[in-house]
Protein backbone atom coordinates (compact mmCIF):
# COMPACT_ATOMS: atom_id res chain seq x y z
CA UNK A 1 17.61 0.40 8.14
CA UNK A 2 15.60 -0.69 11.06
CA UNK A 3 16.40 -2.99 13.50
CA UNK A 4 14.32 -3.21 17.03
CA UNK A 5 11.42 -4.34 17.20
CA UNK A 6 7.98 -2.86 15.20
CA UNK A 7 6.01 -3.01 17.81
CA UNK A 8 6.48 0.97 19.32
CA UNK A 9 6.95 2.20 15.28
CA UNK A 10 3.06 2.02 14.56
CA UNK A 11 2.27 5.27 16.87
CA UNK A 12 5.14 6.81 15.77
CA UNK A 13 5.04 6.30 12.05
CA UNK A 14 1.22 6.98 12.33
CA UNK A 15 2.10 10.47 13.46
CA UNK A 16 4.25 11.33 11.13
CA UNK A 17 2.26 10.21 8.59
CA UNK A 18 -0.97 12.19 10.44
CA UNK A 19 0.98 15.11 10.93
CA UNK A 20 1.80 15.38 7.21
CA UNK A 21 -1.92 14.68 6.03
CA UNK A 22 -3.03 17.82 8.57
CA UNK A 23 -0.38 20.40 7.36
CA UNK A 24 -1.89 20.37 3.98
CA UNK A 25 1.09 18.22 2.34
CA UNK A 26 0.20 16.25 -0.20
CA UNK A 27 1.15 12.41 0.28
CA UNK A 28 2.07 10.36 -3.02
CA UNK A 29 3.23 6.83 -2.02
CA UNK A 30 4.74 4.40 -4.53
CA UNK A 31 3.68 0.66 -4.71
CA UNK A 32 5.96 -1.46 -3.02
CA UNK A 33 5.54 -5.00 -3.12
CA UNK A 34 9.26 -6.91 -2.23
CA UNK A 35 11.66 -5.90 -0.15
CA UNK A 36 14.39 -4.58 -3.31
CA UNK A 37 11.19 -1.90 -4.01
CA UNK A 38 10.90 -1.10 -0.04
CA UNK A 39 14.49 -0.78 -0.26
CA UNK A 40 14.80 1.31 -2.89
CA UNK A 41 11.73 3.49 -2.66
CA UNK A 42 12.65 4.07 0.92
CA UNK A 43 15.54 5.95 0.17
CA UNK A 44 14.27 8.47 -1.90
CA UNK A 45 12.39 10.77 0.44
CA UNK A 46 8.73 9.99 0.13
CA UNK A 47 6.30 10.45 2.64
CA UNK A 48 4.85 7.01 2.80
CA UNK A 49 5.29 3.73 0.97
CA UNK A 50 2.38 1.94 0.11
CA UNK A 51 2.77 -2.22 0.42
CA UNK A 52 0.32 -3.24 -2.19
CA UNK A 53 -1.73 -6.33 -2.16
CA UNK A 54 -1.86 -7.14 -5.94
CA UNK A 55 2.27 -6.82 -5.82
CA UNK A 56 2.58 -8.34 -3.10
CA UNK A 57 0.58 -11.57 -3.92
CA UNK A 58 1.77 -11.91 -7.41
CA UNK A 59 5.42 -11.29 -6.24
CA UNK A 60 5.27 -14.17 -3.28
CA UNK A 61 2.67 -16.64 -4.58
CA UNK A 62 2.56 -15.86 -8.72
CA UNK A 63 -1.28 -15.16 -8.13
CA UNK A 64 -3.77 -12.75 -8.67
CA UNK A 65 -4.93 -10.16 -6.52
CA UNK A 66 -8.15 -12.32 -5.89
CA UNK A 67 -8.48 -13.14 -1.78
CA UNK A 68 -5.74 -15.75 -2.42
CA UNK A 69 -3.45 -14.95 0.16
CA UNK A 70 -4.15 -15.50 4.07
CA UNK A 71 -3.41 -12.79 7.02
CA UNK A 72 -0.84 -14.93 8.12
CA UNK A 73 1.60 -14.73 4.58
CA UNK A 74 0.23 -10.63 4.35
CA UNK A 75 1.09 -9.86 7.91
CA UNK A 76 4.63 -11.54 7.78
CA UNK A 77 5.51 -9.72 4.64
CA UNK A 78 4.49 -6.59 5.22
CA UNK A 79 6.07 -6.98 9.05
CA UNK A 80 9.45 -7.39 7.17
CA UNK A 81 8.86 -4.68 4.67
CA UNK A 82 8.21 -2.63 7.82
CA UNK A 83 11.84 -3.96 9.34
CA UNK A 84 13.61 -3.07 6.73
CA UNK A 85 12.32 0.41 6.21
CA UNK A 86 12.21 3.78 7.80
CA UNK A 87 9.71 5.63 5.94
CA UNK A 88 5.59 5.36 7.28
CA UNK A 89 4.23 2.11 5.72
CA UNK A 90 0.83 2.44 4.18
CA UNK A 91 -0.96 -1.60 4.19
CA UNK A 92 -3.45 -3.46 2.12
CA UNK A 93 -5.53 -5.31 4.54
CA UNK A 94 -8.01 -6.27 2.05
CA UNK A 95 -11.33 -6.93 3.53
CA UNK A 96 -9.83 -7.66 6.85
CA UNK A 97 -9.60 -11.31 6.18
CA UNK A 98 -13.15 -12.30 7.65
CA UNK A 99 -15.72 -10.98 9.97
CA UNK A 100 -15.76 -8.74 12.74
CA UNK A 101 -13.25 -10.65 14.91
CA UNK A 102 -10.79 -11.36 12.08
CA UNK A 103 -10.90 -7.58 11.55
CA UNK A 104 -9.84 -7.33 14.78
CA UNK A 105 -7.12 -9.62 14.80
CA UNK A 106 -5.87 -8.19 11.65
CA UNK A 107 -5.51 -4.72 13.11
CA UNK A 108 -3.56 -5.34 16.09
CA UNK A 109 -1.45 -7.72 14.13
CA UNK A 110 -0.31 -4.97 11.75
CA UNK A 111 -0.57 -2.29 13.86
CA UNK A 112 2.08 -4.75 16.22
CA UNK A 113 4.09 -4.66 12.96
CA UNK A 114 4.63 -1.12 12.48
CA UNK A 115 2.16 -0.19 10.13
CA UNK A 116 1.67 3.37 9.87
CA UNK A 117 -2.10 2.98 8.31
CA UNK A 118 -4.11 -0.57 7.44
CA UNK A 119 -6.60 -0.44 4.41
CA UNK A 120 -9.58 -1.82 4.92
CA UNK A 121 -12.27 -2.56 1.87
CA UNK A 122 -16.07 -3.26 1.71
CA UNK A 123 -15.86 -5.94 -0.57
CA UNK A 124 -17.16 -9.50 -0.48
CA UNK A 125 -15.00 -11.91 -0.05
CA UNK A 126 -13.00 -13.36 -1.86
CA UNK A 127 -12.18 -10.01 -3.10
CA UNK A 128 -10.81 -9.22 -6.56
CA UNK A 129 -8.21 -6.43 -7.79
CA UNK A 130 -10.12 -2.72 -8.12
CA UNK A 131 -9.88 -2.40 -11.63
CA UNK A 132 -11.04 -5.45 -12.70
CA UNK A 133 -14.61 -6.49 -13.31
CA UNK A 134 -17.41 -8.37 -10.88
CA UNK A 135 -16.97 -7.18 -7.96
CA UNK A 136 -19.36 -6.96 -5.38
CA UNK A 137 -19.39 -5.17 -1.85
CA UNK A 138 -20.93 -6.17 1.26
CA UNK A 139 -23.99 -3.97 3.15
CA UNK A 140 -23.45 -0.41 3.99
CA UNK A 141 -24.26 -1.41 7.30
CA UNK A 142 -22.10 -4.37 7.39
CA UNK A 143 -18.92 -2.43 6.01
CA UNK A 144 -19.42 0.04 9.14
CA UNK A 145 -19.13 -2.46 12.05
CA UNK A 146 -16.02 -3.31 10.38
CA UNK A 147 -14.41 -0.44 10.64
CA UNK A 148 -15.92 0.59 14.25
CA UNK A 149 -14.53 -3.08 15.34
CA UNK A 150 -11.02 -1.64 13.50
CA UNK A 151 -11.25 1.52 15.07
CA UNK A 152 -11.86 0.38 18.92
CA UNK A 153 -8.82 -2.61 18.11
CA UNK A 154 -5.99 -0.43 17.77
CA UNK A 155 -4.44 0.64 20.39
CA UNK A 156 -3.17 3.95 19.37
CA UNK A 157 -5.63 6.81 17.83
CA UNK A 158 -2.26 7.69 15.50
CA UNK A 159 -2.54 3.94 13.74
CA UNK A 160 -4.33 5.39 10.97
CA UNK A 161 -7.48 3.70 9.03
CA UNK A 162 -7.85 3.55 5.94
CA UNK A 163 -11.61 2.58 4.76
CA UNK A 164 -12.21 1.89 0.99
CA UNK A 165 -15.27 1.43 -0.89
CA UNK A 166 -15.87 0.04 -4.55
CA UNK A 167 -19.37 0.50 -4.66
CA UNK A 168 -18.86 3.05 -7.26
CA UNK A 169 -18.64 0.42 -10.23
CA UNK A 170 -21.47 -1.68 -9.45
CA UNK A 171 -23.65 1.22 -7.24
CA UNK A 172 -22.48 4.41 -8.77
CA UNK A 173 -20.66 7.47 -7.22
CA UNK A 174 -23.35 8.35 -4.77
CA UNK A 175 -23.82 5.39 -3.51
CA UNK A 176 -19.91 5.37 -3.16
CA UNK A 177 -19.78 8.86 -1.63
CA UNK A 178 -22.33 8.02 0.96
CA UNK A 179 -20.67 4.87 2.40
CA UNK A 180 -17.36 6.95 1.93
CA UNK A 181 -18.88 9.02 4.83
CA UNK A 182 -20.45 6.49 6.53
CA UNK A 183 -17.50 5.18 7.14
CA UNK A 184 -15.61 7.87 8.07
CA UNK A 185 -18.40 8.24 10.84
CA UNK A 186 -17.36 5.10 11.82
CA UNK A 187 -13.86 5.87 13.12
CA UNK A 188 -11.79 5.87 9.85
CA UNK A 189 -8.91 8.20 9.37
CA UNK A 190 -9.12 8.25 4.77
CA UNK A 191 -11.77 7.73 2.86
CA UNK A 192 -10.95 5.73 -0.51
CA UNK A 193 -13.20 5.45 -3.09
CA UNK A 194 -11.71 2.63 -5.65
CA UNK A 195 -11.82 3.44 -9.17
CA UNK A 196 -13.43 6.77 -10.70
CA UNK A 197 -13.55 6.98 -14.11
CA UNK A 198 -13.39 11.02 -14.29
CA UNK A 199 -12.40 14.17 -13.48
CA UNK A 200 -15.78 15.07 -12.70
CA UNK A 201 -16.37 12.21 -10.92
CA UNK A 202 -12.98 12.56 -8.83
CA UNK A 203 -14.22 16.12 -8.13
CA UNK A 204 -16.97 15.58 -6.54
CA UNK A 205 -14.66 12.96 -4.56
CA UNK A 206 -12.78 15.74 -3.41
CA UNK A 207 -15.63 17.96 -2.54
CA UNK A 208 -18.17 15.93 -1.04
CA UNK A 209 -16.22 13.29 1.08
CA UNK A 210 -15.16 14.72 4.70
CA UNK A 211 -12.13 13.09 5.76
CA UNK A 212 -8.87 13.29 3.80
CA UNK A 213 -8.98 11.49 0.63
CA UNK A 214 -6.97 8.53 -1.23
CA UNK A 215 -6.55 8.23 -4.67
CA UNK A 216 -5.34 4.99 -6.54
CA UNK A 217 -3.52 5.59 -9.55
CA UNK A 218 -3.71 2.39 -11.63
CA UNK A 219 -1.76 2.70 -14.79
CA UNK A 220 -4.24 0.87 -17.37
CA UNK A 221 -6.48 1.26 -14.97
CA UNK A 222 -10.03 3.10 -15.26
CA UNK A 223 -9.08 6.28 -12.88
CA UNK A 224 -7.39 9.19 -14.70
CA UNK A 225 -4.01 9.65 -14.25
CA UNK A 226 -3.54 12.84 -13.09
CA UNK A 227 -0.70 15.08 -11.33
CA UNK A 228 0.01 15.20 -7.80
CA UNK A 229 -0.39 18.76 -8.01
CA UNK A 230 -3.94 18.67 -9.52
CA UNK A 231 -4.98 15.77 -7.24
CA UNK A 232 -4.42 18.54 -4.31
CA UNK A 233 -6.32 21.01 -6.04
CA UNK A 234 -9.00 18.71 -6.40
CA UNK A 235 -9.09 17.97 -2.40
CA UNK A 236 -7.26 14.53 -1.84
CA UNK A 237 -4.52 13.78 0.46
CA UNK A 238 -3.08 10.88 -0.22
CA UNK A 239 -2.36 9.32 -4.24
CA UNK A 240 -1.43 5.25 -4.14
CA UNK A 241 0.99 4.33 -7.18
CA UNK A 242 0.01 0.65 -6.32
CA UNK A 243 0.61 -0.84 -9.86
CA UNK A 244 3.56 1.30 -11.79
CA UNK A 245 6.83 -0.50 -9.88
CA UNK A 246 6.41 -4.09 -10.58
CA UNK A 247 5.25 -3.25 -14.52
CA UNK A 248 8.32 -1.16 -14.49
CA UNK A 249 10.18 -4.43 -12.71
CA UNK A 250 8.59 -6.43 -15.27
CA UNK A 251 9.31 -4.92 -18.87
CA UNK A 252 13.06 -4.04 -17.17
CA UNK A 253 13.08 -7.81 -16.92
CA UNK A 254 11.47 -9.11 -19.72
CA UNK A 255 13.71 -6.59 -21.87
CA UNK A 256 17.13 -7.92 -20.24
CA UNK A 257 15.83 -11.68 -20.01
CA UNK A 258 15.20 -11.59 -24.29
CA UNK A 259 18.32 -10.25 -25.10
CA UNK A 260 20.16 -12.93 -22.63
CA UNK A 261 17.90 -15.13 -24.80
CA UNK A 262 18.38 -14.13 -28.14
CA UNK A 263 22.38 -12.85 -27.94
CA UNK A 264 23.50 -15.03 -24.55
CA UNK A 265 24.84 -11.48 -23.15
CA UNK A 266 23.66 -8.31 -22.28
CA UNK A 267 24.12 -4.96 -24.40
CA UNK A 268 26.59 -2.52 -23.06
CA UNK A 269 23.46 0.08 -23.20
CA UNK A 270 21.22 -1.83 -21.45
CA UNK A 271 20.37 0.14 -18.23
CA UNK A 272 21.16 -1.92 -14.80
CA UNK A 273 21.71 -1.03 -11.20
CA UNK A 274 24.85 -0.87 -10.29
CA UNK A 275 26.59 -4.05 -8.75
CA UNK A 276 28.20 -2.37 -6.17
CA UNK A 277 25.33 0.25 -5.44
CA UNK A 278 22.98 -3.38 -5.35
CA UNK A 279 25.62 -4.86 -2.98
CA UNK A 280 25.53 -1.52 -0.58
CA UNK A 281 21.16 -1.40 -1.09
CA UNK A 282 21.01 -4.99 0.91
CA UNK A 283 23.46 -4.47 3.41
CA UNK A 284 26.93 -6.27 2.00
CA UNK A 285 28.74 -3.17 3.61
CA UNK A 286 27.91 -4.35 7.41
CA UNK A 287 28.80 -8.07 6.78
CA UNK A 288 31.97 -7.29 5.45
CA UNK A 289 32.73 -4.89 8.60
CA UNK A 290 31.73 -7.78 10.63
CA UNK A 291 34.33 -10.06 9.06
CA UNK A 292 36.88 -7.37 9.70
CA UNK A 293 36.04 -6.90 13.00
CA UNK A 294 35.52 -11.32 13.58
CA UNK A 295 37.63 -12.86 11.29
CA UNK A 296 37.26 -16.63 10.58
CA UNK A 297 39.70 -18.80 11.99
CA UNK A 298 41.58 -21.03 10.40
């Protein structure tokens, strides 16, 4: 668990994060979106966590994914899921919440909160969820300045930017592919274009785009879900499991929460995380050393 301050782990996480993308390794990061997921997925080895907007919203506010949420309420969550974690942090930064100075502002606030890499998408705002319909992007043009304006605001060549397009739905792959570039041009680090609907169209992803690659794996979602290992094959670096935690969170509770209804108890087979394993997850361990050490009086 991390305790001092976030402000040096941006570089370093960055790095890491960098360092795996250039050997070849293939990054798959799992949607986090509270800080029981960043605590859990943190201990299980992957390469980077990925704090997802759409969680993240409807976990804190009960909203959708839908330019709801200000930089302020992002910023402070994902500055605590950074805390709390060791592994590189991947953010969604949306469309940077405004123009070219709130882009700004939004980069060196995350990047002061230990963000290993800020997404960034070309979408007007108010922006809506990938995968869902009517959504429209701003001007090629437009959509570059933002991420030159991201790329001179950090203050460290290892925060990494991410720069996503969803032209593809409303502009087609092309058009996609070429802003893809465009912006890579521009200063970003990954290219991610939101929301192929096929293999073929995910190859060409792979072949044509020339920066490292992100891929968002939506369960329900319009992009095939493919393996890691195939993604690789197919040229990306990086696959986002945005999506797949809180809809396992959700039928876990929704299953438990009936049969509390229905039977006022909970089967013996019903599959739950250990108390005490819970208890050790958040930290009980060091309070009650504490208490050892400083007894109450009295």
């Amino acid at each position: 668990m991390k305790n001092d301050a976030s402000d040096d782990r941006a570089p370093v996480a960055g790095a890491r994060l960098r360092n795996v993308i250039e050997s070849g390794a293939f990054v798959a990061a799992p949607g986090v979106y509270d800080l029981i997921s960043a605590l859990i997925a943190d201990r299980m080895g992957f390469e980077a966590l990925y704090v997802t907007g759409y969680g993240t919203v409807a976990s804190s506010l009960g909203l959708p994914d839908a330019g709801l949420a200000t930089y302020s309420q992002m910023v402070e969550r994902v500055g605590r899921i950074v805390e709390m974690t060791t592994t590189p942090v991947i953010a969604d930064a949306d469309t940077g919440y405004g123009g070219l100075l709130n882009v700004r502002h939004t980069v060196r606030g995350y990047e002061r909160g230990g963000v290993a890499a800020i997404q960034i998408e070309d979408q007007e705002f108010p922006k809506k969820c990938g995968h869902t319909p009517n959504r429209r992007v701003i001007p090629m043009g437009e959509m570059v300045r933002k991420i030159a304006v991201a790329s001179d605001s950090r203050s460290s060549r290892d925060f990494l930017i991410v720069a996503r397009t969803d032209a593809r739905s409303a502009h087609g792959l092309d058009e996609a592919i070429a802003r893809g570039n465009a912006y890579g041009a521009a200063g970003a680090d990954l290219i991610f274009v939101e929301a192929p609907e096929s293999l073929a169209e995910l190859a060409e992803i792979g072949r044509r785009i020339e920066k490292p690659t992100v891929v968002n794996l939506v369960d329900g979602g319009r992009t095939p879900m493919l393996g890691t290992a195939e993604l690789a094959d197919l040229g990306f670096s990086v696959a986002i499991f945005p999506v797949t935690g809180f809809l396992a969170a959700a039928h876990a509770l929704r299953s438990v929460y009936a049969e509390i209804r229905t039977r006022g108890a909970v089967g013996a087979g019903t599959p739950l995380y250990p108390f005490d394993a819970f208890n050790e997850l958040i930290g009980f361990p060091d309070v009650w050393a504490f208490e050892r050490r400083f007894p109450e009086e009295g």
